[in-house]
C-alpha atoms as a PDB file:
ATOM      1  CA  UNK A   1     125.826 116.997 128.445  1.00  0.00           C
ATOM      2  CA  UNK A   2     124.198 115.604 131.660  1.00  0.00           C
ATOM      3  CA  UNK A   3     122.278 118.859 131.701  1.00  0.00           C
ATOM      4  CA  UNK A   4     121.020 117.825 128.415  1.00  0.00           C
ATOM      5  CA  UNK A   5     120.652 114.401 128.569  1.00  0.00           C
ATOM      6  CA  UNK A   6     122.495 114.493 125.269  1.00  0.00           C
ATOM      7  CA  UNK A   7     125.749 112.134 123.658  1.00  0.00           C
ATOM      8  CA  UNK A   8     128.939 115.027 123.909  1.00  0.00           C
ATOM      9  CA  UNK A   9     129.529 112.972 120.473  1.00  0.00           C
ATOM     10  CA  UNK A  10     126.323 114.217 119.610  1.00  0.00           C
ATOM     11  CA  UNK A  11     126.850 118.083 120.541  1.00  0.00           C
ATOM     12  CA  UNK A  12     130.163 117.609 118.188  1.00  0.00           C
ATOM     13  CA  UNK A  13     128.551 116.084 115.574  1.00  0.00           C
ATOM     14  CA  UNK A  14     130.870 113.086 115.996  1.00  0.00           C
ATOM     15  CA  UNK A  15     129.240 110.033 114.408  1.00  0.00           C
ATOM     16  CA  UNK A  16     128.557 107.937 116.901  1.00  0.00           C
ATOM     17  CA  UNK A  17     129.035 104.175 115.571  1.00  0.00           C
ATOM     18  CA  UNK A  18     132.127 105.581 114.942  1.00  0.00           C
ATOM     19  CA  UNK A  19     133.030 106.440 117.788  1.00  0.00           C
ATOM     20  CA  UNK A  20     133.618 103.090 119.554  1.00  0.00           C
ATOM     21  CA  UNK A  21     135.579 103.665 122.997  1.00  0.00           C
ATOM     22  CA  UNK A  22     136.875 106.650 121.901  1.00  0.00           C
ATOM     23  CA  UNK A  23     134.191 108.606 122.073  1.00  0.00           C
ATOM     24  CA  UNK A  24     133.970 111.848 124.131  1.00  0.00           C
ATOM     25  CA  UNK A  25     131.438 110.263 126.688  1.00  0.00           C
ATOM     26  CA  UNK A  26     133.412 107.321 127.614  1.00  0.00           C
ATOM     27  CA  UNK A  27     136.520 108.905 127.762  1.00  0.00           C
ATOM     28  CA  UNK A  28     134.931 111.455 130.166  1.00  0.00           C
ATOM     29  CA  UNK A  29     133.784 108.814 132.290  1.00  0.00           C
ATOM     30  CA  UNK A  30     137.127 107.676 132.771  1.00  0.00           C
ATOM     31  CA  UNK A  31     137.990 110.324 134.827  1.00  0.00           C
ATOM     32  CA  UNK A  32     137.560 111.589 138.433  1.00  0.00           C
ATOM     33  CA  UNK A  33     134.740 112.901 138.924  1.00  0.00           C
ATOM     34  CA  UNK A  34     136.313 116.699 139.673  1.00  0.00           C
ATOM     35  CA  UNK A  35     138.220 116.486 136.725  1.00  0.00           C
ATOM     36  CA  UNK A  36     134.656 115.047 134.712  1.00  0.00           C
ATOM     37  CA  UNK A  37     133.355 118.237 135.699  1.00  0.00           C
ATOM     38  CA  UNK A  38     135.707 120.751 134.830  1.00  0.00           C
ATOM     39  CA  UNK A  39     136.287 119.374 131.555  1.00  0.00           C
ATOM     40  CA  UNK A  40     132.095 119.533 131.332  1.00  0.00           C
ATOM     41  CA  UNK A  41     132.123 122.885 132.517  1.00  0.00           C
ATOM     42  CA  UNK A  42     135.149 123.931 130.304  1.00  0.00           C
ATOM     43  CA  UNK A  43     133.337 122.477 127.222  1.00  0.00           C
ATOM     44  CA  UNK A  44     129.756 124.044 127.789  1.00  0.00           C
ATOM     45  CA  UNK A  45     131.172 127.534 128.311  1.00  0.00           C
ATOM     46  CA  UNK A  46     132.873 126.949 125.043  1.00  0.00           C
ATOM     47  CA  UNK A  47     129.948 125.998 123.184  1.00  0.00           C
ATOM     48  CA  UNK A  48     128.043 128.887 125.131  1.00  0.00           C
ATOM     49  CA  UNK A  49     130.429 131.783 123.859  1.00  0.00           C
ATOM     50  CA  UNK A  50     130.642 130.140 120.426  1.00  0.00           C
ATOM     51  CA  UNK A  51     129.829 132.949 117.783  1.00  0.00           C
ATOM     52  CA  UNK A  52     126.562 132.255 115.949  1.00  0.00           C
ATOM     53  CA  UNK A  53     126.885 131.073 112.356  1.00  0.00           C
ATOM     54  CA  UNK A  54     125.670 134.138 110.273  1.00  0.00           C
END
């Protein structure tokens, strides 16, 4: 996400007005900063190895 420059709402297609304080981002930034990057690197390795839709 900070590799992107991108929401983490909007990666999930979570609707952002939504979202309110919930929202992936904020949440995230509520944590340590180790623990804000293992759940960043846990997530993008996800998305990475994430079949393809056919």
């Amino acid at each position: 996400m900070e590799v992107l420059h991108v929401d983490a709402n909007y990666i999930l297609g979570v609707e952002s007005d939504n979202a309110g304080n919930n929202s992936i981002d904020a949440r995230l930034r509520e944590l340590p900063e180790s623990q804000r990057q293992y759940f960043t690197t846990v997530f993008l390795t996800m998305l990475a190895n994430y079949p393809a839709a056919a």
